[in-house]
PDB file of N, CA and C in Angstrom:
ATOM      1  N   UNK A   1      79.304 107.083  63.729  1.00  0.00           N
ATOM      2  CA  UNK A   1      79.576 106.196  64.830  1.00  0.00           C
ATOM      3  C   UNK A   1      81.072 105.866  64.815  1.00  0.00           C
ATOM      4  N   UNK A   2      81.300 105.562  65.816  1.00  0.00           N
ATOM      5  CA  UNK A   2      82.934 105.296  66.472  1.00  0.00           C
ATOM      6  C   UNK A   2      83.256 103.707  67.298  1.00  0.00           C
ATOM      7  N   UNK A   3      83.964 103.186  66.535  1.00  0.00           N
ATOM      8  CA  UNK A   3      84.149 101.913  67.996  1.00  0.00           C
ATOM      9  C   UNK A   3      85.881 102.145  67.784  1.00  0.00           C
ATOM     10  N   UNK A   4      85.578 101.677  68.732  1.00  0.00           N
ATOM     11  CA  UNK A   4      87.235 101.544  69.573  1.00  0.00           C
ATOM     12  C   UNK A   4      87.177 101.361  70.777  1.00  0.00           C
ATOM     13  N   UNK A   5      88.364 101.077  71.697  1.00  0.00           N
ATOM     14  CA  UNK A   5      89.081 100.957  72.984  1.00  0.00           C
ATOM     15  C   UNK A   5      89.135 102.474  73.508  1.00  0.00           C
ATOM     16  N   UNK A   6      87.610 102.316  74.963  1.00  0.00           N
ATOM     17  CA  UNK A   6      87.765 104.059  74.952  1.00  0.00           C
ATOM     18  C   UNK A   6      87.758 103.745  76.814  1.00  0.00           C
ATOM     19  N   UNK A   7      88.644 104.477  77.848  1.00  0.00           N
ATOM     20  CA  UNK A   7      88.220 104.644  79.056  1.00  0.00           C
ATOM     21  C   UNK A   7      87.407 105.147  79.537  1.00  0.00           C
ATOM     22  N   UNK A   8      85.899 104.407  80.201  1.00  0.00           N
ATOM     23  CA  UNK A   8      84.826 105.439  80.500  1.00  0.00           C
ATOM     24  C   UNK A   8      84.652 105.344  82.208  1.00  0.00           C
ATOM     25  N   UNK A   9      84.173 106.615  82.634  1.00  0.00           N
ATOM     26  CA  UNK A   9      83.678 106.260  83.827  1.00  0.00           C
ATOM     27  C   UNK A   9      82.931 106.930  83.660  1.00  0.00           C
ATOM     28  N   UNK A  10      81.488 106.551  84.955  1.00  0.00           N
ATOM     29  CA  UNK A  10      79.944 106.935  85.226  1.00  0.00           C
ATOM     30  C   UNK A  10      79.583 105.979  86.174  1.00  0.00           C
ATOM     31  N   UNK A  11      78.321 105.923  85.831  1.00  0.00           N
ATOM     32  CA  UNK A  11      77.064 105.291  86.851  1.00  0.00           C
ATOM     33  C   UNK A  11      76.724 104.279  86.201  1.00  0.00           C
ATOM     34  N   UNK A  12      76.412 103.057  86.545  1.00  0.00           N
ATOM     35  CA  UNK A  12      75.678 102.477  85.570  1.00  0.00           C
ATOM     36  C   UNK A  12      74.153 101.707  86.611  1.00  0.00           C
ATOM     37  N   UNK A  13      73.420 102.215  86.132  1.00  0.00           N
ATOM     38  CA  UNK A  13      72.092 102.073  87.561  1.00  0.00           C
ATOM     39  C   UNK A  13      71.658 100.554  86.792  1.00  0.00           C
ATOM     40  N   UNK A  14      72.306  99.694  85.976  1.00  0.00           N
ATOM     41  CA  UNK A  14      71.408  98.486  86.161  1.00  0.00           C
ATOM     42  C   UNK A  14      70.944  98.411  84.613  1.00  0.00           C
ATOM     43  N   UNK A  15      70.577  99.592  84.236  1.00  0.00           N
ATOM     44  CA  UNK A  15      70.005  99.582  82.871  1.00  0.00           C
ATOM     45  C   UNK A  15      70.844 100.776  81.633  1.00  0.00           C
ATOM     46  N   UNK A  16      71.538 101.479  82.337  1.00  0.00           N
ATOM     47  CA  UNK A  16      72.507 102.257  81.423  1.00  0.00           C
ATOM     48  C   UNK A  16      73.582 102.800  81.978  1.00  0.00           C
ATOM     49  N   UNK A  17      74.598 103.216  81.321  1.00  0.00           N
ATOM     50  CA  UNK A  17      76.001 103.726  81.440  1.00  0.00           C
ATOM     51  C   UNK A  17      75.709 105.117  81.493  1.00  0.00           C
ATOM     52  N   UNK A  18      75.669 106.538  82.673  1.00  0.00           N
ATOM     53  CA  UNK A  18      75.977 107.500  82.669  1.00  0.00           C
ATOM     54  C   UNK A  18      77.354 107.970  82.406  1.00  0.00           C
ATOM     55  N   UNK A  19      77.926 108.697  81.511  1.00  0.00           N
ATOM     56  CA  UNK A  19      78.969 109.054  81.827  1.00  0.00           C
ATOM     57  C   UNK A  19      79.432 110.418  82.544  1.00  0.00           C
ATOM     58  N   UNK A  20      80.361 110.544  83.557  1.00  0.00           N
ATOM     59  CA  UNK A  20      80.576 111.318  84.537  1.00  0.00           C
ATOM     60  C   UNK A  20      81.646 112.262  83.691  1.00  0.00           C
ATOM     61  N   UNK A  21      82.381 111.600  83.123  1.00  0.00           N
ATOM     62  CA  UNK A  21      83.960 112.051  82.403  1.00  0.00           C
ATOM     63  C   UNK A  21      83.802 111.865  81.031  1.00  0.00           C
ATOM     64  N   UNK A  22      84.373 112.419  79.996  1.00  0.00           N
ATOM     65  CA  UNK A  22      84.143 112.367  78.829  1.00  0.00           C
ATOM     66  C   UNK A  22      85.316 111.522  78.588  1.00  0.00           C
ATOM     67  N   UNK A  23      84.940 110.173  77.233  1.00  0.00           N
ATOM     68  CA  UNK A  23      85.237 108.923  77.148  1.00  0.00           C
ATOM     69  C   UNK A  23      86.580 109.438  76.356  1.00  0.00           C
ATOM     70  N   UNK A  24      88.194 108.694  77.016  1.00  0.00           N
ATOM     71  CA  UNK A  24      89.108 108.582  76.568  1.00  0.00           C
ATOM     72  C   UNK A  24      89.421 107.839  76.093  1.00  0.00           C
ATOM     73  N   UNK A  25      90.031 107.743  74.308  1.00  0.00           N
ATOM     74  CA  UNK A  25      90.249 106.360  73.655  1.00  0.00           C
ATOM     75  C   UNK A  25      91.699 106.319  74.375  1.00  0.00           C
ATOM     76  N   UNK A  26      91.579 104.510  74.432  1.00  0.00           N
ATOM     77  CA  UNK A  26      92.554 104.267  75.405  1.00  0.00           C
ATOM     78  C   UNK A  26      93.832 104.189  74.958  1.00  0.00           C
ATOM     79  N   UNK A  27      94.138 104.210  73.646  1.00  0.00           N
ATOM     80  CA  UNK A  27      95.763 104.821  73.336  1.00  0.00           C
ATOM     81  C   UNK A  27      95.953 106.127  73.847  1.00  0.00           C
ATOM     82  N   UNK A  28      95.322 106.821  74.625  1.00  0.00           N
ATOM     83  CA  UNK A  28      96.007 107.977  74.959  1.00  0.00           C
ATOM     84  C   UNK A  28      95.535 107.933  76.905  1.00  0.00           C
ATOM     85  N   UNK A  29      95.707 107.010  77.236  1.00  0.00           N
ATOM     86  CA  UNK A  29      95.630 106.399  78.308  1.00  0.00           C
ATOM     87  C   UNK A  29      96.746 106.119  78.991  1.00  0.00           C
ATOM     88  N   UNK A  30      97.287 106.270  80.074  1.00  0.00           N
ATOM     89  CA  UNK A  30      98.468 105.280  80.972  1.00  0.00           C
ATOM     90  C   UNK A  30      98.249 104.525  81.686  1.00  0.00           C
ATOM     91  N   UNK A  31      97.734 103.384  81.489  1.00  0.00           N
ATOM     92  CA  UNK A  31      96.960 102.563  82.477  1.00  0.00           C
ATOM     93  C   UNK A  31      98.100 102.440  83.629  1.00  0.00           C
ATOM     94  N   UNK A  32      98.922 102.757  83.876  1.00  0.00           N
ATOM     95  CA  UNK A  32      99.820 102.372  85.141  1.00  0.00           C
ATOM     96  C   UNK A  32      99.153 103.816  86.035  1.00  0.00           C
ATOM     97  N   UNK A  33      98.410 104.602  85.574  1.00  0.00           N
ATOM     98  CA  UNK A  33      97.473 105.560  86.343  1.00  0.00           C
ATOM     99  C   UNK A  33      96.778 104.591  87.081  1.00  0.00           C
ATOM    100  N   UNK A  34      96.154 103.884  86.515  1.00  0.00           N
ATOM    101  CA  UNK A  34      94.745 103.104  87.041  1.00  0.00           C
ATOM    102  C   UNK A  34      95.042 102.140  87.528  1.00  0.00           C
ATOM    103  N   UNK A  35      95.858 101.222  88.364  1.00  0.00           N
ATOM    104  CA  UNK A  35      96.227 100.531  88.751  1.00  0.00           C
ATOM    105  C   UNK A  35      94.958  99.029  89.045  1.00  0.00           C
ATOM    106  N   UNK A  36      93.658  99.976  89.412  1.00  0.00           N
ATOM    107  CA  UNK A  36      92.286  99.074  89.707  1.00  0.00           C
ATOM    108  C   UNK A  36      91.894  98.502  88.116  1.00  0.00           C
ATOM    109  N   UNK A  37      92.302  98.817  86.975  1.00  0.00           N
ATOM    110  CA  UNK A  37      91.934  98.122  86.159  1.00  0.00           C
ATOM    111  C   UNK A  37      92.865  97.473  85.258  1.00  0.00           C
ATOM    112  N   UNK A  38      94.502  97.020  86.344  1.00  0.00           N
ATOM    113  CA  UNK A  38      94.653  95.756  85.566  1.00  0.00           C
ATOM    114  C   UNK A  38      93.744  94.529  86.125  1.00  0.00           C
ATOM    115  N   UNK A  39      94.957  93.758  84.829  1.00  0.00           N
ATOM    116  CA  UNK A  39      94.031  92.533  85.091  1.00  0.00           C
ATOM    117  C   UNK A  39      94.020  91.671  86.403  1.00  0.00           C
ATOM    118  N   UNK A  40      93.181  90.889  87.094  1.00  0.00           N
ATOM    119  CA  UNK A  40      93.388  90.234  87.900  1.00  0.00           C
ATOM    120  C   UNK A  40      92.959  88.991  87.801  1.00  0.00           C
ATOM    121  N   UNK A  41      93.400  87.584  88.072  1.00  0.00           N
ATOM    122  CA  UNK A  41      92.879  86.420  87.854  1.00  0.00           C
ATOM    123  C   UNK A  41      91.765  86.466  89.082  1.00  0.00           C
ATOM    124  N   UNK A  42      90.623  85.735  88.341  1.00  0.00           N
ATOM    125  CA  UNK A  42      89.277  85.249  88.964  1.00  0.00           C
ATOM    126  C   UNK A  42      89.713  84.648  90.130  1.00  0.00           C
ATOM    127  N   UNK A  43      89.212  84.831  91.202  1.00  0.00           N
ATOM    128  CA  UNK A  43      89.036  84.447  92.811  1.00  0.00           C
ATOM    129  C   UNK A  43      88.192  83.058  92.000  1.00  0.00           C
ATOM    130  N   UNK A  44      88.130  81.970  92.610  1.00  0.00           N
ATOM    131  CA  UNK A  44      88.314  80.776  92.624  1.00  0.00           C
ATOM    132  C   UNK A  44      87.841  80.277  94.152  1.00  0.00           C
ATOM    133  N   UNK A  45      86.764  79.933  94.425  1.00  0.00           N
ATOM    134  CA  UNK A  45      86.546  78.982  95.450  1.00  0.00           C
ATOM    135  C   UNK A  45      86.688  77.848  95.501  1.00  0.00           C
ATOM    136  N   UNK A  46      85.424  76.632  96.364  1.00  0.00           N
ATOM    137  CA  UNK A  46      85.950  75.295  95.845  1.00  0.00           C
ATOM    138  C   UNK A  46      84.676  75.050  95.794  1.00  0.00           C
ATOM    139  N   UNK A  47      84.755  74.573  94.594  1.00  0.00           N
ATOM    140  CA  UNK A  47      83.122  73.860  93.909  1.00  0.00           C
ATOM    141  C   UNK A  47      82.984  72.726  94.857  1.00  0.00           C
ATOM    142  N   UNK A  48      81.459  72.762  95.011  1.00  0.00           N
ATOM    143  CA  UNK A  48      80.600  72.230  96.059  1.00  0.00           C
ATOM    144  C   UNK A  48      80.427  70.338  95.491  1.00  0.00           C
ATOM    145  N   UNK A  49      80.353  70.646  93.960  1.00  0.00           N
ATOM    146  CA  UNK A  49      80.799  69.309  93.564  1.00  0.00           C
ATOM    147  C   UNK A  49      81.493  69.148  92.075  1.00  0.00           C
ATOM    148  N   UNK A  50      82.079  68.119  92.065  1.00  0.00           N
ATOM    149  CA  UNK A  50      83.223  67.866  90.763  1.00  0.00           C
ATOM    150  C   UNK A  50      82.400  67.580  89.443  1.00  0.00           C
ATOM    151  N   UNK A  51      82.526  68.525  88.941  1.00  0.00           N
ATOM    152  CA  UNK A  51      81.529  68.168  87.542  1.00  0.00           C
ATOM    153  C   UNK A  51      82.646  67.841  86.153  1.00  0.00           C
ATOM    154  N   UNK A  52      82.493  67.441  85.309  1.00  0.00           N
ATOM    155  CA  UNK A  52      82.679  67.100  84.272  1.00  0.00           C
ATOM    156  C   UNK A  52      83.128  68.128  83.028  1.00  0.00           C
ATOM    157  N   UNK A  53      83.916  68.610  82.288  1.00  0.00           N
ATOM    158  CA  UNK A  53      84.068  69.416  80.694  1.00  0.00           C
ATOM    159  C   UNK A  53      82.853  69.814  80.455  1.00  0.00           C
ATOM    160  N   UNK A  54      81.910  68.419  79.796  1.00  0.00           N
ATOM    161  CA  UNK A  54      80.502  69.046  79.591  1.00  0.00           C
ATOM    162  C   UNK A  54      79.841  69.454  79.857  1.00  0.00           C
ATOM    163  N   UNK A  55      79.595  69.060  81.582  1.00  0.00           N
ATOM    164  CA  UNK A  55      78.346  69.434  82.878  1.00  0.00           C
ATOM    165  C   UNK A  55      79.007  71.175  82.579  1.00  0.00           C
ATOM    166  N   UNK A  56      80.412  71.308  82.897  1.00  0.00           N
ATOM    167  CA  UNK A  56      80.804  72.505  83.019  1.00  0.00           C
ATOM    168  C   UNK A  56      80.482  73.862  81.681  1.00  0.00           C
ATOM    169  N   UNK A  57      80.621  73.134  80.568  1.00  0.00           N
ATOM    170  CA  UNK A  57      80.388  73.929  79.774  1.00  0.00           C
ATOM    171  C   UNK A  57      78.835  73.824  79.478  1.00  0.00           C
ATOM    172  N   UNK A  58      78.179  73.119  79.583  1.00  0.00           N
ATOM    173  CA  UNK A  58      76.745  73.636  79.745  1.00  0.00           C
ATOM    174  C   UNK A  58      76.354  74.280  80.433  1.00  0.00           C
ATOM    175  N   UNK A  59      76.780  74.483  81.781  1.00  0.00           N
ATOM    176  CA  UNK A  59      76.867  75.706  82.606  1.00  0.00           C
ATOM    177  C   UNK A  59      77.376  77.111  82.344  1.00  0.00           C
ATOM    178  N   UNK A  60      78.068  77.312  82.184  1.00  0.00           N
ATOM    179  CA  UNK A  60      78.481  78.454  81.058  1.00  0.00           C
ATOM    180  C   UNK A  60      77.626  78.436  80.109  1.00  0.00           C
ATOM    181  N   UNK A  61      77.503  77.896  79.269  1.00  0.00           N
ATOM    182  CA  UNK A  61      76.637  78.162  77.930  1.00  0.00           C
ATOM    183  C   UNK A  61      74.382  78.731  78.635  1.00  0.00           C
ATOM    184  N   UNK A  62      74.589  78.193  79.715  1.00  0.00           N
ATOM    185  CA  UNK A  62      73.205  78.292  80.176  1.00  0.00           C
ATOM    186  C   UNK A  62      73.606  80.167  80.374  1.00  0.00           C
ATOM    187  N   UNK A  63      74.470  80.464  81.058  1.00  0.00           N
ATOM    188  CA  UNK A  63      74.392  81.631  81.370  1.00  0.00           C
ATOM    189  C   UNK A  63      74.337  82.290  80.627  1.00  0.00           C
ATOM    190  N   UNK A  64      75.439  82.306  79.537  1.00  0.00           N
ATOM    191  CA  UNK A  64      75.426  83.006  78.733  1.00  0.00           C
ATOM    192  C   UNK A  64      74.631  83.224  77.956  1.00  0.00           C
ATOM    193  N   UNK A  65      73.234  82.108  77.935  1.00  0.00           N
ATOM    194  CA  UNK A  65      71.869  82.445  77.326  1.00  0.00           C
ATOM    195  C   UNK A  65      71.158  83.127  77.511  1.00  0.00           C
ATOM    196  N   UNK A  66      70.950  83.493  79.130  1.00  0.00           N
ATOM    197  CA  UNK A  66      70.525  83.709  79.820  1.00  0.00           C
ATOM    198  C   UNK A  66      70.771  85.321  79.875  1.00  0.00           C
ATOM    199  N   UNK A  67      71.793  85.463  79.565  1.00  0.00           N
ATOM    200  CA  UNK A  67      72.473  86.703  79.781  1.00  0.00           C
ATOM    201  C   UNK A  67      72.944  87.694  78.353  1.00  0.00           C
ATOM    202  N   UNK A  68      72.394  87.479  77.256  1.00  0.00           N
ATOM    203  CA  UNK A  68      73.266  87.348  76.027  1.00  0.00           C
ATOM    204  C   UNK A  68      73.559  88.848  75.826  1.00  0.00           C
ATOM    205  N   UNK A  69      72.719  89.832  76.224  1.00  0.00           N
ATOM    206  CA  UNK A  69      73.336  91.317  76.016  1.00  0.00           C
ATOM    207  C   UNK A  69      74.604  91.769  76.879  1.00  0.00           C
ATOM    208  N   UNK A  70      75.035  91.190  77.880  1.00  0.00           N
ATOM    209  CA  UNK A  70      76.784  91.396  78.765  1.00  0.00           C
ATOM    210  C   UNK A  70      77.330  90.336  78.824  1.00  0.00           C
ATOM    211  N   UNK A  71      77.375  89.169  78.708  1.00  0.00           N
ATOM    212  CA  UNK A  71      77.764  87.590  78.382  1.00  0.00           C
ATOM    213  C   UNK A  71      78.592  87.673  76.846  1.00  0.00           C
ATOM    214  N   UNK A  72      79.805  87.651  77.327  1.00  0.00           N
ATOM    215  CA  UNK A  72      80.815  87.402  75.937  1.00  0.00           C
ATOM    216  C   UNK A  72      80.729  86.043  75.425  1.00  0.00           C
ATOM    217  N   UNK A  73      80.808  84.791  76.535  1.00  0.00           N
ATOM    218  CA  UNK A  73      81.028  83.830  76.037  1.00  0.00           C
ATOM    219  C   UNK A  73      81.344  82.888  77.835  1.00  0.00           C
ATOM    220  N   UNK A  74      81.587  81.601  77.763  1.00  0.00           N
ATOM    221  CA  UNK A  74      82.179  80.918  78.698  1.00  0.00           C
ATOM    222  C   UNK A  74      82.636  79.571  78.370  1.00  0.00           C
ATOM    223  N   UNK A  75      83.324  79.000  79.229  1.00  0.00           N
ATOM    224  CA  UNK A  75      84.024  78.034  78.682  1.00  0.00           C
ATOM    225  C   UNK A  75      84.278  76.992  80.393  1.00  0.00           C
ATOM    226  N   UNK A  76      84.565  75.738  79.863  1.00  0.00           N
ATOM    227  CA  UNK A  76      84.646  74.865  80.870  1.00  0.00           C
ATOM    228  C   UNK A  76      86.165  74.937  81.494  1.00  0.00           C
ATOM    229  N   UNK A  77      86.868  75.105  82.916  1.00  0.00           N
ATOM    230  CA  UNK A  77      87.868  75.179  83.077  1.00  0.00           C
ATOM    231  C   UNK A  77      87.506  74.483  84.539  1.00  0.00           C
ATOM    232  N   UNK A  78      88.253  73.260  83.487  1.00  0.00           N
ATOM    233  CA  UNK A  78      88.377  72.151  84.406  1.00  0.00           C
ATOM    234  C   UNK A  78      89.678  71.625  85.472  1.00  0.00           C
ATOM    235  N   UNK A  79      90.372  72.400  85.536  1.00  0.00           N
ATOM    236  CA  UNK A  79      91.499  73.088  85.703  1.00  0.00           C
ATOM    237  C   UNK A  79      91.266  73.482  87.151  1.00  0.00           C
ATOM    238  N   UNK A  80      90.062  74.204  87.375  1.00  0.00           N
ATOM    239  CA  UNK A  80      89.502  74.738  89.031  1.00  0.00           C
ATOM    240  C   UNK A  80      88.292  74.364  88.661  1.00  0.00           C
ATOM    241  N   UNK A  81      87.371  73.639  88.199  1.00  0.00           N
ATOM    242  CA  UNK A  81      86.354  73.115  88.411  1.00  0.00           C
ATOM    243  C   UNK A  81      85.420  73.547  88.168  1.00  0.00           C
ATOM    244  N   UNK A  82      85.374  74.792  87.620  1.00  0.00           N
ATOM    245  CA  UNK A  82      84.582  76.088  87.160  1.00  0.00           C
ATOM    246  C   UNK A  82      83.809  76.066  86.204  1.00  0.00           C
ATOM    247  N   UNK A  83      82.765  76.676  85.959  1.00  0.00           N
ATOM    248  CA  UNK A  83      81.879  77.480  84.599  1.00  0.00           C
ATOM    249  C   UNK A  83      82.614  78.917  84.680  1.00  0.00           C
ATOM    250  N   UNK A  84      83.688  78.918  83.831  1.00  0.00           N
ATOM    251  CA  UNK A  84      84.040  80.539  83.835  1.00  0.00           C
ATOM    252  C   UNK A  84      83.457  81.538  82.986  1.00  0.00           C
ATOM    253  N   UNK A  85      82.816  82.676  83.106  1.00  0.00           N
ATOM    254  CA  UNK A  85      82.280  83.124  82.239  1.00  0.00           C
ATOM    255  C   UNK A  85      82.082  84.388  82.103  1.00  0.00           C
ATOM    256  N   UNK A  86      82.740  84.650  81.098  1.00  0.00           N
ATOM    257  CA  UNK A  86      83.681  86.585  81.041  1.00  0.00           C
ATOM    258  C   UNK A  86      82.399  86.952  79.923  1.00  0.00           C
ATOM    259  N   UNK A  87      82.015  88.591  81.009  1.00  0.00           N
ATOM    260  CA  UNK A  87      80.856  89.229  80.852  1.00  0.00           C
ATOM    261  C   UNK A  87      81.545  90.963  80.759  1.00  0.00           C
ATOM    262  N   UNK A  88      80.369  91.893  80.342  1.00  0.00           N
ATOM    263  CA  UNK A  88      81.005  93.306  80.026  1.00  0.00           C
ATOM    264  C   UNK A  88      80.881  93.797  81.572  1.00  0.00           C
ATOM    265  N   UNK A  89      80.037  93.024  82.144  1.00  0.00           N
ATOM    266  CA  UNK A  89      79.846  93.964  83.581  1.00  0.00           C
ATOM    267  C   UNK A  89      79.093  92.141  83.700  1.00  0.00           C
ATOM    268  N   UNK A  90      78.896  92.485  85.802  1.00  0.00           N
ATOM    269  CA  UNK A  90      78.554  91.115  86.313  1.00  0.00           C
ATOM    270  C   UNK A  90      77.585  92.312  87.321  1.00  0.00           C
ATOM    271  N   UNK A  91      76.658  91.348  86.981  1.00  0.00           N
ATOM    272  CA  UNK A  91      75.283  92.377  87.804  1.00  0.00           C
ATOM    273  C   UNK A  91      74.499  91.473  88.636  1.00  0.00           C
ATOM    274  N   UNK A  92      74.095  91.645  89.762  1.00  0.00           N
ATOM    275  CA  UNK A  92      73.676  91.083  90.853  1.00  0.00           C
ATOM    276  C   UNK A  92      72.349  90.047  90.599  1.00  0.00           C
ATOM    277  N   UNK A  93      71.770  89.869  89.506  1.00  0.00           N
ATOM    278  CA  UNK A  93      71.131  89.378  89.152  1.00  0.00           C
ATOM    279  C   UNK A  93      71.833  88.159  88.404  1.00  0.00           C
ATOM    280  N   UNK A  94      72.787  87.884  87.660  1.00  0.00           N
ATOM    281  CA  UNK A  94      73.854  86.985  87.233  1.00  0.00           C
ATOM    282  C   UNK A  94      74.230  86.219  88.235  1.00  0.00           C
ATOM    283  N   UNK A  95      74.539  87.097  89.231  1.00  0.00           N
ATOM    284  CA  UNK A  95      75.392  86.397  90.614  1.00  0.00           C
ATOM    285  C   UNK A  95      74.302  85.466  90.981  1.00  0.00           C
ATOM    286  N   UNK A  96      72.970  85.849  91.767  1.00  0.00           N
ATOM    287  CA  UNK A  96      71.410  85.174  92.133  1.00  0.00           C
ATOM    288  C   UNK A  96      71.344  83.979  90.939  1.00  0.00           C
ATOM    289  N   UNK A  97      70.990  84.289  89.600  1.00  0.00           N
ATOM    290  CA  UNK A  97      70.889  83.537  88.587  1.00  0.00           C
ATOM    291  C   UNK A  97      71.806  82.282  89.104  1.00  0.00           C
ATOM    292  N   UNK A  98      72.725  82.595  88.600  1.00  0.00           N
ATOM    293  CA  UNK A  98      73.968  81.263  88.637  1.00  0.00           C
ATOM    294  C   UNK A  98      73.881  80.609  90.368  1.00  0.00           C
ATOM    295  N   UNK A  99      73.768  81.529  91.658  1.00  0.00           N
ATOM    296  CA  UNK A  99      73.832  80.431  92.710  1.00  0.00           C
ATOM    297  C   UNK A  99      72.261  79.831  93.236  1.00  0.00           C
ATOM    298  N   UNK A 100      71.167  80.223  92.282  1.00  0.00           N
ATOM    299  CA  UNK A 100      70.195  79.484  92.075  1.00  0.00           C
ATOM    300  C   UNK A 100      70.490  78.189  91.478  1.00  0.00           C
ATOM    301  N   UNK A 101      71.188  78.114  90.489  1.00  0.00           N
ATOM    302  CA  UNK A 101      70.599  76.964  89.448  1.00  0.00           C
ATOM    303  C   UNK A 101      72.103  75.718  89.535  1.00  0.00           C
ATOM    304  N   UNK A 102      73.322  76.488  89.862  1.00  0.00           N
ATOM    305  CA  UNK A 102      74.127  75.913  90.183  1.00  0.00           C
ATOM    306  C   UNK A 102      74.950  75.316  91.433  1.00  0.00           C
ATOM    307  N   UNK A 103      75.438  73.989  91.427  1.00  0.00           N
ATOM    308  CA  UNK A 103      76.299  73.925  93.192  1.00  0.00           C
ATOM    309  C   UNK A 103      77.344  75.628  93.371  1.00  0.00           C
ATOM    310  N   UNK A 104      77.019  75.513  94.404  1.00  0.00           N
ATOM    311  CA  UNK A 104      78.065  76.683  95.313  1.00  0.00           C
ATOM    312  C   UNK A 104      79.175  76.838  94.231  1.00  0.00           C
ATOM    313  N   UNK A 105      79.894  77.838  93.927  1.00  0.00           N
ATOM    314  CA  UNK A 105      81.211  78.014  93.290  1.00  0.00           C
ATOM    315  C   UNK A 105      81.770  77.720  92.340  1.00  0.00           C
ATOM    316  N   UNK A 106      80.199  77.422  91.472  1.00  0.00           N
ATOM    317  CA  UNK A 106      80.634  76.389  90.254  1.00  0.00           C
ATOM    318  C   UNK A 106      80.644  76.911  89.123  1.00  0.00           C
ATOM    319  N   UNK A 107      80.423  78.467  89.223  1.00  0.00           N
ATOM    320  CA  UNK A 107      80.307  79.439  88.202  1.00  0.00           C
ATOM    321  C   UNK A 107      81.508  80.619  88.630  1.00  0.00           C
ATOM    322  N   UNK A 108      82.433  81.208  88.195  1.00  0.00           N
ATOM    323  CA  UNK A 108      82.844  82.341  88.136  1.00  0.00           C
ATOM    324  C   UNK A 108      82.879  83.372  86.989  1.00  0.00           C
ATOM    325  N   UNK A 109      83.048  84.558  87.197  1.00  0.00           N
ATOM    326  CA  UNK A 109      82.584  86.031  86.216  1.00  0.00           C
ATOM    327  C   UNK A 109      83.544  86.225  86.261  1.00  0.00           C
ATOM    328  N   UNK A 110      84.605  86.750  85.461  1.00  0.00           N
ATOM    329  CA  UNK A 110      85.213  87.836  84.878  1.00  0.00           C
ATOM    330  C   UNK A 110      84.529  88.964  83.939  1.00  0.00           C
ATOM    331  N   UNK A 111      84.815  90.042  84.642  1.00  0.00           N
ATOM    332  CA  UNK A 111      84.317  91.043  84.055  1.00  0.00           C
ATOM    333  C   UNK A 111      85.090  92.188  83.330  1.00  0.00           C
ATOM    334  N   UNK A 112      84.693  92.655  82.155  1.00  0.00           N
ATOM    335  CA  UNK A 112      85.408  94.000  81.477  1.00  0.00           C
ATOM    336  C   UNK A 112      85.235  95.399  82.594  1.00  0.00           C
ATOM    337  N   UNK A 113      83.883  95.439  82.405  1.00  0.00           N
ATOM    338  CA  UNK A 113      83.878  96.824  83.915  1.00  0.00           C
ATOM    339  C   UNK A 113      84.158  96.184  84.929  1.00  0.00           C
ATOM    340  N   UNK A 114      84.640  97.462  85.561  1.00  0.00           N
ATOM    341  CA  UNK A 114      85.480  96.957  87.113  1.00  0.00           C
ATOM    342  C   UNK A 114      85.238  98.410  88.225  1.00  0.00           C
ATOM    343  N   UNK A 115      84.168  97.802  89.325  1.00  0.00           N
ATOM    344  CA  UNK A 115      83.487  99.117  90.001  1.00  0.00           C
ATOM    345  C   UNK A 115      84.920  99.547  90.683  1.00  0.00           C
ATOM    346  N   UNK A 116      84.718 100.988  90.978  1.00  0.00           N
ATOM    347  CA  UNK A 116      85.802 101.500  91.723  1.00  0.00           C
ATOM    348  C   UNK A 116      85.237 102.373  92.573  1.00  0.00           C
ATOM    349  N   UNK A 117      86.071 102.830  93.476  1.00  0.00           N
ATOM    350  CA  UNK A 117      85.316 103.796  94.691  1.00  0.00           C
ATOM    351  C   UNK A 117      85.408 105.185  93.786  1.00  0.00           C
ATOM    352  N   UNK A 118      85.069 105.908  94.320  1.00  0.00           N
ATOM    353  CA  UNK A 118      84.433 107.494  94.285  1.00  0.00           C
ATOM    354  C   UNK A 118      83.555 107.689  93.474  1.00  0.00           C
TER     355      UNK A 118
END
């Protein structure tokens, strides 16, 4: 087995990672190729209501329970009013999850995968 920092692309149908391209460790990468996977700060709406450090980080922490196999972690950022909560991928079921249980906008994802066209 191998871990490291590797560039992959494929499919990922929900339940696994196809790969299309055979996986490049990313020191031999130019990410100024890929322009779609720098970083970008989280889009930010406006929370529906003003919650609290704690309210906030229990929100995060719910997800990330919820979620614990792509859920890195989350944290209260009270700052924009947010449950921010950086995941390996953000899957449409996360999105449903969180605007079920939470006010409007009161959760945001950052994600490691980042879909791209073709």
């Amino acid at each position: 087995m191998r871990w490291g920092a590797y560039l992959v692309t494929g499919v990922f149908d929900g339940e696994s990672l196809v790969l299309s391209e055979a996986a490049v460790p990313l020191d031999e990468v130019d990410l100024s190729d890929y322009p779609e996977l720098a970083y970008a700060d989280p889009e930010f709406g406006d929370p529906a209501e003003e919650l609290g450090e704690a309210e906030l980080q229990a929100i995060a922490d719910e997800v990330a329970a919820a979620f614990p196999a792509v859920v890195f972690g989350g944290w209260a950022d009270v700052d924009h009013g947010v449950a921010l909560v950086d995941a390996l991928l953000v899957t449409p079921e996360m999105e449903a999850f969180a605007a079920e249980r939470f006010p409007a906008d009161t959760v945001v994802f950052t994600s490691v995968f980042k879909p791209v066209e073709g």
